[in-house]
PDB file of N, CA and C in Angstrom:
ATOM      1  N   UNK A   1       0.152   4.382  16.803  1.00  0.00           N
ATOM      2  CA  UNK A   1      -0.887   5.303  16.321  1.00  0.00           C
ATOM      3  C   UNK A   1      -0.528   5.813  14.928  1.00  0.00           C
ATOM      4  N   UNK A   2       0.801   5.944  14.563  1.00  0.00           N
ATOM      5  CA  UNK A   2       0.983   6.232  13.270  1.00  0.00           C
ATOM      6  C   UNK A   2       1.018   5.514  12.379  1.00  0.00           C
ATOM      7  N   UNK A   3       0.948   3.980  12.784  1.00  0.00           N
ATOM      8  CA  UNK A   3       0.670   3.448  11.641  1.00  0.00           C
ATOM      9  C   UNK A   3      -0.649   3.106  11.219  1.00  0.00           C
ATOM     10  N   UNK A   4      -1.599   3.143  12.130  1.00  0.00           N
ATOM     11  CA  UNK A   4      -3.194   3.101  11.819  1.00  0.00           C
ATOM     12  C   UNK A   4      -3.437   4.486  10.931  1.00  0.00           C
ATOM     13  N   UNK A   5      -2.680   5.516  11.359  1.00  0.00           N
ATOM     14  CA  UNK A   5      -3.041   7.024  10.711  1.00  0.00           C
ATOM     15  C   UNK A   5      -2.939   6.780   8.965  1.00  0.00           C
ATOM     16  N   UNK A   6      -1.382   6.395   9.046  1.00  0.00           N
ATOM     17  CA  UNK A   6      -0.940   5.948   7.820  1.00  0.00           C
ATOM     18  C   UNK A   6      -1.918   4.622   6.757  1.00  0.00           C
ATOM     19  N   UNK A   7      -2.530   3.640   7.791  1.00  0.00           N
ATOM     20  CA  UNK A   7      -3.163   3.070   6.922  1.00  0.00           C
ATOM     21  C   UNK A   7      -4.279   3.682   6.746  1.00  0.00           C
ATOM     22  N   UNK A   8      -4.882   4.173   7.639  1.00  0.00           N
ATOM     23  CA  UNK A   8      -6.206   5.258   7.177  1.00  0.00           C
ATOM     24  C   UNK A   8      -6.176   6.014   6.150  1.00  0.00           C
ATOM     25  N   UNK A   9      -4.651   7.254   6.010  1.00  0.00           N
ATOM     26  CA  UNK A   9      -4.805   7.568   5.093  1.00  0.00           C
ATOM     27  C   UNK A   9      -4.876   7.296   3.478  1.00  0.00           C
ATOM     28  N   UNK A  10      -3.880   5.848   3.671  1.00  0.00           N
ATOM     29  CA  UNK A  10      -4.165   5.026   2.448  1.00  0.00           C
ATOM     30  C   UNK A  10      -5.354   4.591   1.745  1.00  0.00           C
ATOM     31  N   UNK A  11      -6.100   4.129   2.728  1.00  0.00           N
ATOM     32  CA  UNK A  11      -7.159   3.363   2.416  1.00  0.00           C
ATOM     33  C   UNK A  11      -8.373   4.765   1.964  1.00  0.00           C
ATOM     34  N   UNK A  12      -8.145   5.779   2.575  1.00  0.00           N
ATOM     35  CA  UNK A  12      -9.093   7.039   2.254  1.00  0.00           C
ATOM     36  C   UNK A  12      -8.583   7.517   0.597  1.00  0.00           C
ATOM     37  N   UNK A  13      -7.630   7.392   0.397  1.00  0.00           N
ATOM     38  CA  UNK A  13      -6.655   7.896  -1.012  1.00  0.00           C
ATOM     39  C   UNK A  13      -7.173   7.167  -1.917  1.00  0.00           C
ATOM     40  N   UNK A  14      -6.919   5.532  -1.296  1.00  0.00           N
ATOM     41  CA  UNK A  14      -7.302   4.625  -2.740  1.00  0.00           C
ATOM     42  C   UNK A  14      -9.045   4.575  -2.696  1.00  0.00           C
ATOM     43  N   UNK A  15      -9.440   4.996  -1.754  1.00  0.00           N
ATOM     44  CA  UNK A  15     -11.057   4.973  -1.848  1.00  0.00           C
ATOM     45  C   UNK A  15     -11.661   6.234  -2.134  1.00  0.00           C
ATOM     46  N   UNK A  16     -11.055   7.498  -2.502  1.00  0.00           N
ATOM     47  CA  UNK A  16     -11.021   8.896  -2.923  1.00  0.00           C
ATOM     48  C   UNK A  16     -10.891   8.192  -4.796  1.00  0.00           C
ATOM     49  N   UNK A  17      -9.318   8.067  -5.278  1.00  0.00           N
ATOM     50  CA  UNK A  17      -9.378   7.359  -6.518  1.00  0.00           C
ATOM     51  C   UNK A  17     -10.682   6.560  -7.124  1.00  0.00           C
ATOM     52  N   UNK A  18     -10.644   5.406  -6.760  1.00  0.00           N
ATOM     53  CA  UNK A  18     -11.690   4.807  -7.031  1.00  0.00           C
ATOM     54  C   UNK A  18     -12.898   5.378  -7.256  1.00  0.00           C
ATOM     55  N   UNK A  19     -13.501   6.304  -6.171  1.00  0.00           N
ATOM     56  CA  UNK A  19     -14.740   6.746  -6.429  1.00  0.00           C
ATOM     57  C   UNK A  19     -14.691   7.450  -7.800  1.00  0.00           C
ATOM     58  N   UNK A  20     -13.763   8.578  -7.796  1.00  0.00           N
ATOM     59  CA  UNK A  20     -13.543   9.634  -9.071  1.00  0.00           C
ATOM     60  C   UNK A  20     -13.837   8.698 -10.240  1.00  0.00           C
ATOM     61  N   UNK A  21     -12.922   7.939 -10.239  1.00  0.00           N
ATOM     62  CA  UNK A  21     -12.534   6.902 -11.315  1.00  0.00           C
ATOM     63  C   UNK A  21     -14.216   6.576 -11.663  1.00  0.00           C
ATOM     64  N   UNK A  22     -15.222   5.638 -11.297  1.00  0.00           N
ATOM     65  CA  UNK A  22     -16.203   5.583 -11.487  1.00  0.00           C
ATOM     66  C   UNK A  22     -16.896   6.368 -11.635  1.00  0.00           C
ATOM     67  N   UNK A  23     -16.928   7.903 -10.977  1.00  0.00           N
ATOM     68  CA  UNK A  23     -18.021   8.897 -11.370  1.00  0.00           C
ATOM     69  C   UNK A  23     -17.445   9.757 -12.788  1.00  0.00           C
ATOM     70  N   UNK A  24     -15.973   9.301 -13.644  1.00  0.00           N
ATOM     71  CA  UNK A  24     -15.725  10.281 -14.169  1.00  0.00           C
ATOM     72  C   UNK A  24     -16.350   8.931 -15.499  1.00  0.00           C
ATOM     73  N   UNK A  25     -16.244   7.131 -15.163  1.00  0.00           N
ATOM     74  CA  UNK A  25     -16.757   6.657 -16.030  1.00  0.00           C
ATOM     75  C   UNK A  25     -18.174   6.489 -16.588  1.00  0.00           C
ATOM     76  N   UNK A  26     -18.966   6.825 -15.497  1.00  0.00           N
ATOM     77  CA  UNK A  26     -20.330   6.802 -15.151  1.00  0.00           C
ATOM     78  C   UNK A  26     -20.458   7.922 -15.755  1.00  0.00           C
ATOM     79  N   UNK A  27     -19.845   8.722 -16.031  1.00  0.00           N
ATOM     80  CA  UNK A  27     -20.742  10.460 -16.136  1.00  0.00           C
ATOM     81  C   UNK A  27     -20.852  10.381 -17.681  1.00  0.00           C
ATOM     82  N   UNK A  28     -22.233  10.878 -17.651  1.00  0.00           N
ATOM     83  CA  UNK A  28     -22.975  11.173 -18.954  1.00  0.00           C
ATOM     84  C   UNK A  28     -21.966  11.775 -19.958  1.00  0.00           C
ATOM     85  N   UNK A  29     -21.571  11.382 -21.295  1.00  0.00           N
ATOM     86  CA  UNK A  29     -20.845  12.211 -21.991  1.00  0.00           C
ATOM     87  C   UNK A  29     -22.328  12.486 -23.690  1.00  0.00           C
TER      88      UNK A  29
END
């Protein structure tokens, strides 16, 4: 169980990053 936790939380981290990453390139300057 801790290692599903652990990959969950990975995969939520690098898919948290990513999003930012695009909404901070996307955003209107």
């Amino acid at each position: 169980m801790r290692d599903g936790l652990n990959g969950f939380l990975e995969i939520s981290m690098l898919g948290f990053v990513v999003a930012s990453c695009l909404f901070m390139v996307n955003l209107p300057i």
